[in-house]
C-alpha atoms as a PDB file:
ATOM      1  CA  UNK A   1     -22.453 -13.282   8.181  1.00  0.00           C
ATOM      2  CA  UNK A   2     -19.080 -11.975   6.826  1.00  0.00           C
ATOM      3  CA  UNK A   3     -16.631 -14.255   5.816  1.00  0.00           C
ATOM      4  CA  UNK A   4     -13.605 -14.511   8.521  1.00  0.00           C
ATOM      5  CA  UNK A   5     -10.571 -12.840   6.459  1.00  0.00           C
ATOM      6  CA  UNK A   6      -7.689 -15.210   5.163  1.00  0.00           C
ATOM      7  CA  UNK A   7      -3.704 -14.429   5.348  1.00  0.00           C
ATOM      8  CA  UNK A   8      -0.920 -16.153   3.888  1.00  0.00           C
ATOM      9  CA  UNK A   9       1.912 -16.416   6.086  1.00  0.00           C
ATOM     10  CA  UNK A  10       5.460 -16.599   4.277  1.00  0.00           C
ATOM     11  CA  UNK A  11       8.148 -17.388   6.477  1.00  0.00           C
ATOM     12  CA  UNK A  12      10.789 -20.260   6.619  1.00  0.00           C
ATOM     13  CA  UNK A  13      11.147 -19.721  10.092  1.00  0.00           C
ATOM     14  CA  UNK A  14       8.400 -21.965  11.609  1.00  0.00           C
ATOM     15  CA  UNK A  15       8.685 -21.339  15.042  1.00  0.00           C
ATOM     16  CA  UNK A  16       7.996 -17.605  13.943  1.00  0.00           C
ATOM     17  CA  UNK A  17       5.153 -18.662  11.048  1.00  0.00           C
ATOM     18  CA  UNK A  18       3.337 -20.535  13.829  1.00  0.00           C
ATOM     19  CA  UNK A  19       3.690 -17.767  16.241  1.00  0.00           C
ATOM     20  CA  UNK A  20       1.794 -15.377  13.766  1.00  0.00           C
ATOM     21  CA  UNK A  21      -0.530 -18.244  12.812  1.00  0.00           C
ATOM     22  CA  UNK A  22      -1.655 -18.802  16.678  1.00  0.00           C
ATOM     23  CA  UNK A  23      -2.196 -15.186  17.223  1.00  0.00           C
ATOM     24  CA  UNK A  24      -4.041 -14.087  14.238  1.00  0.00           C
ATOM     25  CA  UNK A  25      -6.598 -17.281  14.766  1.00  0.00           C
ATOM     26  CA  UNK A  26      -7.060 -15.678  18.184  1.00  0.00           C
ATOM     27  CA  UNK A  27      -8.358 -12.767  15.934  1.00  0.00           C
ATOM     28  CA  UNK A  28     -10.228 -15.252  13.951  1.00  0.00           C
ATOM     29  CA  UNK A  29      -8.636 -15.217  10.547  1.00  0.00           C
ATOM     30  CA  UNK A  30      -7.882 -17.808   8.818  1.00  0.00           C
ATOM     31  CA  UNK A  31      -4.307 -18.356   8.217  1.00  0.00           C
ATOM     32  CA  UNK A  32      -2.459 -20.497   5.708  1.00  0.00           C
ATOM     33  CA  UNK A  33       1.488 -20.873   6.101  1.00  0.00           C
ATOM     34  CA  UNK A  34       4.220 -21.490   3.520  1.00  0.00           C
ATOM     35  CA  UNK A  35       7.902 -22.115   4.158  1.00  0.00           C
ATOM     36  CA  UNK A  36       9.581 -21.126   1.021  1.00  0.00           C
ATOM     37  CA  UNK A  37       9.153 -18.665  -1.428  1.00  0.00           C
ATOM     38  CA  UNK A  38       8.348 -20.284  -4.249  1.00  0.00           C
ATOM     39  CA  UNK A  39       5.390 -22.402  -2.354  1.00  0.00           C
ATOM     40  CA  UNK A  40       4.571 -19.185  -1.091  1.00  0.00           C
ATOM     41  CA  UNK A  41       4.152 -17.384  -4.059  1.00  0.00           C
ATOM     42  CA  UNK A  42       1.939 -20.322  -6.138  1.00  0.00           C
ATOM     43  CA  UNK A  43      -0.490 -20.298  -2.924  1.00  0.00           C
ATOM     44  CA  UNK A  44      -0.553 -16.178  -3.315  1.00  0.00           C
ATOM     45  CA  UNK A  45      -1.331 -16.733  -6.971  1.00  0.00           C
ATOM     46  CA  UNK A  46      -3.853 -19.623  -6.929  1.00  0.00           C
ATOM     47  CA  UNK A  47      -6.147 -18.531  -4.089  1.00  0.00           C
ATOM     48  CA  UNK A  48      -7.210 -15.335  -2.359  1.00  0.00           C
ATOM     49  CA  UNK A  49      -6.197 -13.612   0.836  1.00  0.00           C
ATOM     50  CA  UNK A  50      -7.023 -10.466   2.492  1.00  0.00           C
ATOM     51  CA  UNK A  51      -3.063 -10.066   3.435  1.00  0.00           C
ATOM     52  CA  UNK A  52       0.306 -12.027   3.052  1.00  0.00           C
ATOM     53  CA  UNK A  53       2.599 -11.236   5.485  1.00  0.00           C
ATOM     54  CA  UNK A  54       6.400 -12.254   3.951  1.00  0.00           C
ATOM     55  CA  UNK A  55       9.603 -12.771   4.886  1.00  0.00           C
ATOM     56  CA  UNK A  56      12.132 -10.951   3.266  1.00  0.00           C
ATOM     57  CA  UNK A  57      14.948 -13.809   3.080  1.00  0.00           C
ATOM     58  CA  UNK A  58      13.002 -17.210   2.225  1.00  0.00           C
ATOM     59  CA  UNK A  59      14.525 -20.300   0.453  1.00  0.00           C
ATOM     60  CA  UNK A  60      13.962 -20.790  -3.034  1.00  0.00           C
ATOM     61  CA  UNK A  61      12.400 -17.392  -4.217  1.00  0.00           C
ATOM     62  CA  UNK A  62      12.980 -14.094  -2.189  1.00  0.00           C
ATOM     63  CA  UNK A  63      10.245 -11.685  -0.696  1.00  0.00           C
ATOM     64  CA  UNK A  64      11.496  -8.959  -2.849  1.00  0.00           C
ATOM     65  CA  UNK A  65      11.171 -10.932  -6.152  1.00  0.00           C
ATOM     66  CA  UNK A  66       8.082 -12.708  -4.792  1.00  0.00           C
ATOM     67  CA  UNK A  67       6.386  -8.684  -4.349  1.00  0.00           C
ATOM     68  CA  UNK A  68       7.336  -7.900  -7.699  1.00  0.00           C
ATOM     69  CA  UNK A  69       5.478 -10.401  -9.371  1.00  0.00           C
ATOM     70  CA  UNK A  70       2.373 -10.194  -7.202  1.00  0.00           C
ATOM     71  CA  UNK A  71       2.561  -6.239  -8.044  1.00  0.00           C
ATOM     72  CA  UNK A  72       2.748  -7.258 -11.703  1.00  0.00           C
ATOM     73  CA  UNK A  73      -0.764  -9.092 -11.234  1.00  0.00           C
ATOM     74  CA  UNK A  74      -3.827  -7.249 -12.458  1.00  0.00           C
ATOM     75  CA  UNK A  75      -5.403  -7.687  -8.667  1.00  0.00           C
ATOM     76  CA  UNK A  76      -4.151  -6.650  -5.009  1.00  0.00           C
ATOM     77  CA  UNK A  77      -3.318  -7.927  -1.968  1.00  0.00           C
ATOM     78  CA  UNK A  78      -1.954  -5.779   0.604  1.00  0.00           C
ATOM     79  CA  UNK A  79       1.837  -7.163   1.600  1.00  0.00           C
ATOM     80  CA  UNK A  80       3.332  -6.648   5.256  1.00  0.00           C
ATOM     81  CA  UNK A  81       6.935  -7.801   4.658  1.00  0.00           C
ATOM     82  CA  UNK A  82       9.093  -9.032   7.409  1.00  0.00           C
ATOM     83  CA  UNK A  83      12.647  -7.925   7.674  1.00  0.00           C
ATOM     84  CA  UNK A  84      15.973  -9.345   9.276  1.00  0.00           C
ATOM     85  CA  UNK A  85      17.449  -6.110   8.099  1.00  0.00           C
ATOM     86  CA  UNK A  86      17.446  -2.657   9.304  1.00  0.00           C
ATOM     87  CA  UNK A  87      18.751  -0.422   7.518  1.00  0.00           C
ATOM     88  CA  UNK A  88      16.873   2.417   5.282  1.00  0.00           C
ATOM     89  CA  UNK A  89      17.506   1.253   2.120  1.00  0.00           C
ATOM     90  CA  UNK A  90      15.939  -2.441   2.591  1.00  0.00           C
ATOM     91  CA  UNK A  91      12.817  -1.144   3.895  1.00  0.00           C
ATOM     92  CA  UNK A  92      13.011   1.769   1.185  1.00  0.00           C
ATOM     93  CA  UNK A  93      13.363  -1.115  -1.477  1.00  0.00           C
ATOM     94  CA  UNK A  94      10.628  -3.333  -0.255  1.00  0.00           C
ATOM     95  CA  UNK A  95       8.146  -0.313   0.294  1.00  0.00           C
ATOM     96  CA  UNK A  96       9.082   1.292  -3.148  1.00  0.00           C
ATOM     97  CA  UNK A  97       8.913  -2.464  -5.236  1.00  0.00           C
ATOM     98  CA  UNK A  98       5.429  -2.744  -3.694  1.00  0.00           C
ATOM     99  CA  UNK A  99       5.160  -3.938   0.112  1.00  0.00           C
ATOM    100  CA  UNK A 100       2.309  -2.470   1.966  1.00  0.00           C
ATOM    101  CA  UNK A 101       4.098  -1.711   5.346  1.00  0.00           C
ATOM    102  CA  UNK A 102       7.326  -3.647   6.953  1.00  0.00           C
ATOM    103  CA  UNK A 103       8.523  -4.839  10.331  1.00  0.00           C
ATOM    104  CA  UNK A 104      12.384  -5.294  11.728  1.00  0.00           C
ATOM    105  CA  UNK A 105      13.014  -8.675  13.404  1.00  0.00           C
ATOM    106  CA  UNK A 106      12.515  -8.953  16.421  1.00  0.00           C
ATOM    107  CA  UNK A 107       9.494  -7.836  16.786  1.00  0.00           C
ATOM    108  CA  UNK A 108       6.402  -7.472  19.017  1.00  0.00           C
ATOM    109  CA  UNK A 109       3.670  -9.780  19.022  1.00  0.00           C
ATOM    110  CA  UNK A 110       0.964  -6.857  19.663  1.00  0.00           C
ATOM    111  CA  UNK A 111       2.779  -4.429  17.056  1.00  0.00           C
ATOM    112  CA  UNK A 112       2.595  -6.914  14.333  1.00  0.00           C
ATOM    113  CA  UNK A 113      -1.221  -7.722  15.188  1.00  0.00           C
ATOM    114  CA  UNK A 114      -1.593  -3.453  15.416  1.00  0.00           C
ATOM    115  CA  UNK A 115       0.053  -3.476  12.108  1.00  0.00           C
ATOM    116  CA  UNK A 116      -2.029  -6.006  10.121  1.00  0.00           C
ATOM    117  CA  UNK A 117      -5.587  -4.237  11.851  1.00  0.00           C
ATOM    118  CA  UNK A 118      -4.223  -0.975  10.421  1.00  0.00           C
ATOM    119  CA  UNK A 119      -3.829  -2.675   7.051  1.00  0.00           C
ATOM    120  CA  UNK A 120      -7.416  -3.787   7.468  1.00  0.00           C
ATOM    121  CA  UNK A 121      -8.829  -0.344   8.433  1.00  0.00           C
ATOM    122  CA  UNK A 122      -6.785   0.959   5.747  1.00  0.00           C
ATOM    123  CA  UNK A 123      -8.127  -1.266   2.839  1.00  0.00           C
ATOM    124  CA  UNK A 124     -11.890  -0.780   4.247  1.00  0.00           C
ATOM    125  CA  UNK A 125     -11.569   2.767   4.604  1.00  0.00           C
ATOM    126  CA  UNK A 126     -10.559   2.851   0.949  1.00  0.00           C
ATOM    127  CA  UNK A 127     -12.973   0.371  -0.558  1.00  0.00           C
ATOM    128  CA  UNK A 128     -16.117   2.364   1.400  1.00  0.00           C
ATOM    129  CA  UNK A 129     -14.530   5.560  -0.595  1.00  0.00           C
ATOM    130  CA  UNK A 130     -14.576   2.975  -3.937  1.00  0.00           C
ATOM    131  CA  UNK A 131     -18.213   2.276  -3.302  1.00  0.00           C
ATOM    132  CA  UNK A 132     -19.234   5.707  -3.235  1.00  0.00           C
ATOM    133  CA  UNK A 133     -17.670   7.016  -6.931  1.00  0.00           C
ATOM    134  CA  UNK A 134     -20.336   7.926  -9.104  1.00  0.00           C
ATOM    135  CA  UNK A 135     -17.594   6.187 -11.752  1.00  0.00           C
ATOM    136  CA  UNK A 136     -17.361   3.136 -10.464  1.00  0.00           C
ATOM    137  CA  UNK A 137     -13.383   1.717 -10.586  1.00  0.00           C
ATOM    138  CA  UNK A 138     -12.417   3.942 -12.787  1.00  0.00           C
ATOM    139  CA  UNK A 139     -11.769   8.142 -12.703  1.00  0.00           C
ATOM    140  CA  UNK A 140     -10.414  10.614 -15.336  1.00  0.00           C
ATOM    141  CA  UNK A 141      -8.843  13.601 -14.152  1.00  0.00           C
ATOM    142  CA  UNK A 142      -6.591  15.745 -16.421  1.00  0.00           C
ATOM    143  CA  UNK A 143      -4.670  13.697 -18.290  1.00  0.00           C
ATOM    144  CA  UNK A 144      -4.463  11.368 -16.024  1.00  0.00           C
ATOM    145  CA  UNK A 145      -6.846   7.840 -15.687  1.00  0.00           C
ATOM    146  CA  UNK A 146      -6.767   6.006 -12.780  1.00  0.00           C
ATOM    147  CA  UNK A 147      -8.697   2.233 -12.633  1.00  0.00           C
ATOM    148  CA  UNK A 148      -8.744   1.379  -8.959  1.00  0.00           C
ATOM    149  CA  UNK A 149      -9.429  -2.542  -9.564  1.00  0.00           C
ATOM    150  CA  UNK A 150      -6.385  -2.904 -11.546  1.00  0.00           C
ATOM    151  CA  UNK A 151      -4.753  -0.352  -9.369  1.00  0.00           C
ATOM    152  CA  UNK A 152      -2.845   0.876 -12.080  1.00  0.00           C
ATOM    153  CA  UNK A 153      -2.716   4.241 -13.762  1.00  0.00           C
ATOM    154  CA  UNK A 154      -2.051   5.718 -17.547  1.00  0.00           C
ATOM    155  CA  UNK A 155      -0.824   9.391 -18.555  1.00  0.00           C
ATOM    156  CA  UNK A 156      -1.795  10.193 -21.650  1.00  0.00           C
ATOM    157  CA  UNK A 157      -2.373   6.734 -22.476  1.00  0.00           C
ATOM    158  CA  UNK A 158       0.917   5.668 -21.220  1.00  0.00           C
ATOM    159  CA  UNK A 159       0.998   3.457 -17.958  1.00  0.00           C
ATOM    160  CA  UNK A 160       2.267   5.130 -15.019  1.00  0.00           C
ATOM    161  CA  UNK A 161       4.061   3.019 -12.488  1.00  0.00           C
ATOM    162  CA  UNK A 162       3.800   3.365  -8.772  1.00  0.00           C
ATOM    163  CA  UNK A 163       4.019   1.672  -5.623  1.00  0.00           C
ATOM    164  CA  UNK A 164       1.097   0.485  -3.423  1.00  0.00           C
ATOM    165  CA  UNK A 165       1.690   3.680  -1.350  1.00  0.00           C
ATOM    166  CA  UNK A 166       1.384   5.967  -4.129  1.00  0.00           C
ATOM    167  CA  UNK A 167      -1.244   5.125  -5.482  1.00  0.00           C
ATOM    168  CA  UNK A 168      -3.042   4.951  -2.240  1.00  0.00           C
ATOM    169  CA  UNK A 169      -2.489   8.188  -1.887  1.00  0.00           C
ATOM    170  CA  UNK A 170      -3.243   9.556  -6.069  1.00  0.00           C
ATOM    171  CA  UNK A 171      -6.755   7.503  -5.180  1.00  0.00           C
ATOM    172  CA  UNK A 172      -7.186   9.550  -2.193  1.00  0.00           C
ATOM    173  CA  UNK A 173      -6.646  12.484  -3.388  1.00  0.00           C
ATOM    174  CA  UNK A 174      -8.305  12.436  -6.695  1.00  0.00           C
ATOM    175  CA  UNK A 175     -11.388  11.282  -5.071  1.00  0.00           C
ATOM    176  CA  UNK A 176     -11.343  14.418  -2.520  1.00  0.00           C
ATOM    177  CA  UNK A 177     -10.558  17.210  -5.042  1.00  0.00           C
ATOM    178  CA  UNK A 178     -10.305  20.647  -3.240  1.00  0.00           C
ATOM    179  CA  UNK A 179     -10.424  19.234   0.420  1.00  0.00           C
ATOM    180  CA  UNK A 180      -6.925  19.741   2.675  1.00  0.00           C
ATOM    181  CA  UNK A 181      -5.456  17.061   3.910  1.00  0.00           C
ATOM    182  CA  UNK A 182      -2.266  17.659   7.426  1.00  0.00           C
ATOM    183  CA  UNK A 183       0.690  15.158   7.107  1.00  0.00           C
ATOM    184  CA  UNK A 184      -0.535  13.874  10.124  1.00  0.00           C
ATOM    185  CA  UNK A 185      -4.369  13.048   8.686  1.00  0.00           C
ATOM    186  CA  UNK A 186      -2.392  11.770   5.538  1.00  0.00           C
ATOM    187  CA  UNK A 187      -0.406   9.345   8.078  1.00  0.00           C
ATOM    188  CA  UNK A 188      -3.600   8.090   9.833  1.00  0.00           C
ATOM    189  CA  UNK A 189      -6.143   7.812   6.479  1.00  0.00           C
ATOM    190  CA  UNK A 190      -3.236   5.941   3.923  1.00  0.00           C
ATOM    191  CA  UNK A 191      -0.997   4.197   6.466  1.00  0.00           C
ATOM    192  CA  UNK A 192      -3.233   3.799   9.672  1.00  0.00           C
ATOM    193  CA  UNK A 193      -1.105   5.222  12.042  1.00  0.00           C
ATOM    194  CA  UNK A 194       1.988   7.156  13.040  1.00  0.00           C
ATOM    195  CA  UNK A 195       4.380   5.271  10.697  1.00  0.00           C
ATOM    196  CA  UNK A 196       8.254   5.514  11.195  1.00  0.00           C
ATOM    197  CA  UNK A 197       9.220   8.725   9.659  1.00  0.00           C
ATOM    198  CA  UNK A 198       6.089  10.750  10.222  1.00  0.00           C
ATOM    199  CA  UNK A 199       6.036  13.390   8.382  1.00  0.00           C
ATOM    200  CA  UNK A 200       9.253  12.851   6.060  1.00  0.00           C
ATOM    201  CA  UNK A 201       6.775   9.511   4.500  1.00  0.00           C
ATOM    202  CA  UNK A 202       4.293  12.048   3.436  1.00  0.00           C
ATOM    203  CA  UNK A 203       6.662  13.996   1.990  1.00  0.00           C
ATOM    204  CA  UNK A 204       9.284  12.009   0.100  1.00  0.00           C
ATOM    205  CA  UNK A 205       6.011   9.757  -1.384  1.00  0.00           C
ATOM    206  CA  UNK A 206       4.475  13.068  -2.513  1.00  0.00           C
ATOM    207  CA  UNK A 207       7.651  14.186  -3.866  1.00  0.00           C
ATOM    208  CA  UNK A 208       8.136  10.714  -5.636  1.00  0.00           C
ATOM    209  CA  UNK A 209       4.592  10.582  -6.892  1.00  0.00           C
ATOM    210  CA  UNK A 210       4.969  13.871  -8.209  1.00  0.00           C
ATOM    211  CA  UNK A 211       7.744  13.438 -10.252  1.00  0.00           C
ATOM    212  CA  UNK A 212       5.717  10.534 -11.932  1.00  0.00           C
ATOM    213  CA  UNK A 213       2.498  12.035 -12.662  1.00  0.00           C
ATOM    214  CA  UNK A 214       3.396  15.960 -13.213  1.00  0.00           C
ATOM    215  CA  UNK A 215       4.555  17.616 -16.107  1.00  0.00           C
ATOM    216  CA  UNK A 216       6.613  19.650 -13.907  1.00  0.00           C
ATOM    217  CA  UNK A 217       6.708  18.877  -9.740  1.00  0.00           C
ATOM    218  CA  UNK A 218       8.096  22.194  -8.796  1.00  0.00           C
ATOM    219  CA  UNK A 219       4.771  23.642 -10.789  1.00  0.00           C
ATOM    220  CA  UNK A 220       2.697  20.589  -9.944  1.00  0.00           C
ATOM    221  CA  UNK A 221      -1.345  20.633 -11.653  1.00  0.00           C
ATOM    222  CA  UNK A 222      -2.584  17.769  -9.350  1.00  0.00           C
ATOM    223  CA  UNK A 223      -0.792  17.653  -6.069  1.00  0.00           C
ATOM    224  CA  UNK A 224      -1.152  21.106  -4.364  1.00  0.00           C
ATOM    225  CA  UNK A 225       0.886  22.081  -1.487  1.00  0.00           C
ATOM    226  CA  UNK A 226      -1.362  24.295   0.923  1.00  0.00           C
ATOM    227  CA  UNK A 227       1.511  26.522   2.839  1.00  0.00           C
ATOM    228  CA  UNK A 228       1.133  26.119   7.027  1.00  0.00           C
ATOM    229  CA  UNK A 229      -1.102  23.142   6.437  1.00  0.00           C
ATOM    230  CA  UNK A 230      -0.611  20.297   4.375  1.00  0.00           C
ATOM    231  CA  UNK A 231      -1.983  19.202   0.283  1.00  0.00           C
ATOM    232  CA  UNK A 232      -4.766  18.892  -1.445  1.00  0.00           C
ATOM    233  CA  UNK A 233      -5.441  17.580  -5.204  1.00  0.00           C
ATOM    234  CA  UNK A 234      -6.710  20.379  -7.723  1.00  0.00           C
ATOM    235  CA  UNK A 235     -10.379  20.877  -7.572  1.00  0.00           C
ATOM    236  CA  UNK A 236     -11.002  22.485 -10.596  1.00  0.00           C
ATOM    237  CA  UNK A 237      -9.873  22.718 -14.190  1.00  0.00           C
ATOM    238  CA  UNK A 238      -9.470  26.347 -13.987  1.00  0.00           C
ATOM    239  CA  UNK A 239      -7.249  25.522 -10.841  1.00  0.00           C
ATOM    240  CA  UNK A 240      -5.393  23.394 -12.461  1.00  0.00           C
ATOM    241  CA  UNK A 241      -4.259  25.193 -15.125  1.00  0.00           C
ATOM    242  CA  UNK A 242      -3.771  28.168 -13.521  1.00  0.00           C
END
């Protein structure tokens, strides 16, 4: 029998931490709470969950600090991060210093649980693609190694950083060379449904990822654009320096 999954709630707010605590048990997870960031952040480190869900303004360490050093760990944990604030830029900065996905306050009880079961999907989807490599963890394409249980990726020996999203999406790709992927199908297989911005996410995390990992993103080798369609990641050698 599987074990139930565990989450960490973050959140100094405890009429709001028990709230998510009541309806996630519903759900059967297990949840563990924490009221300020610092408490939250020793619990993240010492033990494992399946998901933290954190606040974005906590007493005594902030969400965006406590994402940074969780990113700066050698394993992952996917990060919904919960946000007073609403403009672009704060949910740009928590997205791009690590966080998984984000909600505004107030929100829904049934989009947050519809958030955290795409999360789930999300991370099984990919680990049933891990399983599968011939590789193992680890693939070589180009000049480019990627190690999937550190989630981190080198250049030419040189560490490349990116954010959770991107590298979802390098994995993805580089372990579907040749095959086409819509913005939409992009959308649905990395963030697990139609997240705000649609087709602009794709685009600007393509666009960002590229400028990391190619020599030159107008000219990109790894991340095609297929005209009328969508992407795809070079297939071949030939193809990719052609």
């Amino acid at each position: 029998m599987p074990m139930p999954r565990k989450v960490l709630v973050i959140e100094d707010n405890r009429d709001i931490a028990h709230l998510i605590a009541l309806h996630l048990s519903d759900l059967g997870i297990a949840v563990d709470q924490a009221y300020r960031g610092d408490d939250g952040l020793l619990k993240a480190i010492n033990e494992h969950y399946d998901l933290i869900i954190l606040d974005l303004m906590l007493p005594g360490m902030d969400g965006i600090e406590i994402c940074r050093q969780l990113r700066s760990k050698e394993y992952y944990v996917p990060i919904l991060m919960l946000t007073a604030k609403s403009s672009e830029l704060d949910r740009v900065l928590g997205l791009e210093i690590g966080a998984d996905d984000y909600l505004t306050k107030p929100f829904s009880v049934r989009e947050l649980i519809a958030r955290v079961k795409a999360i789930f999907r999300r991370v099984d989807a990919m680990g049933e693609v891990d399983s599968a490599q011939q590789n193992g963890e680890n693939i070589q394409v180009g000049e480019l190694a990627l190690d999937n249980e550190k989630r981190k990726v080198k250049k030419q020996g040189r560490e490349v950083e990116l954010t959770a999203k991107e590298f979802d999406l390098l994995w993805h790709f580089a372990t579907h060379p040749g095959r086409v992927y819509t913005r939409t199908q992009l959308l649905d297989l990395i963030w697990g449904y139609g997240h705000e911005g649609y087709e602009h996410t794709v685009n600007s995390h393509i666009n960002r990822l590229r400028a990391k990992i190619e020599e030159n993103p107008s000219k990109p080798d790894y991340i095609l654009t297929v005209w009328g369609v969508g992407y795809k990641f070079a297939d071949t050698d030939a193809e990719m320096t052609a």
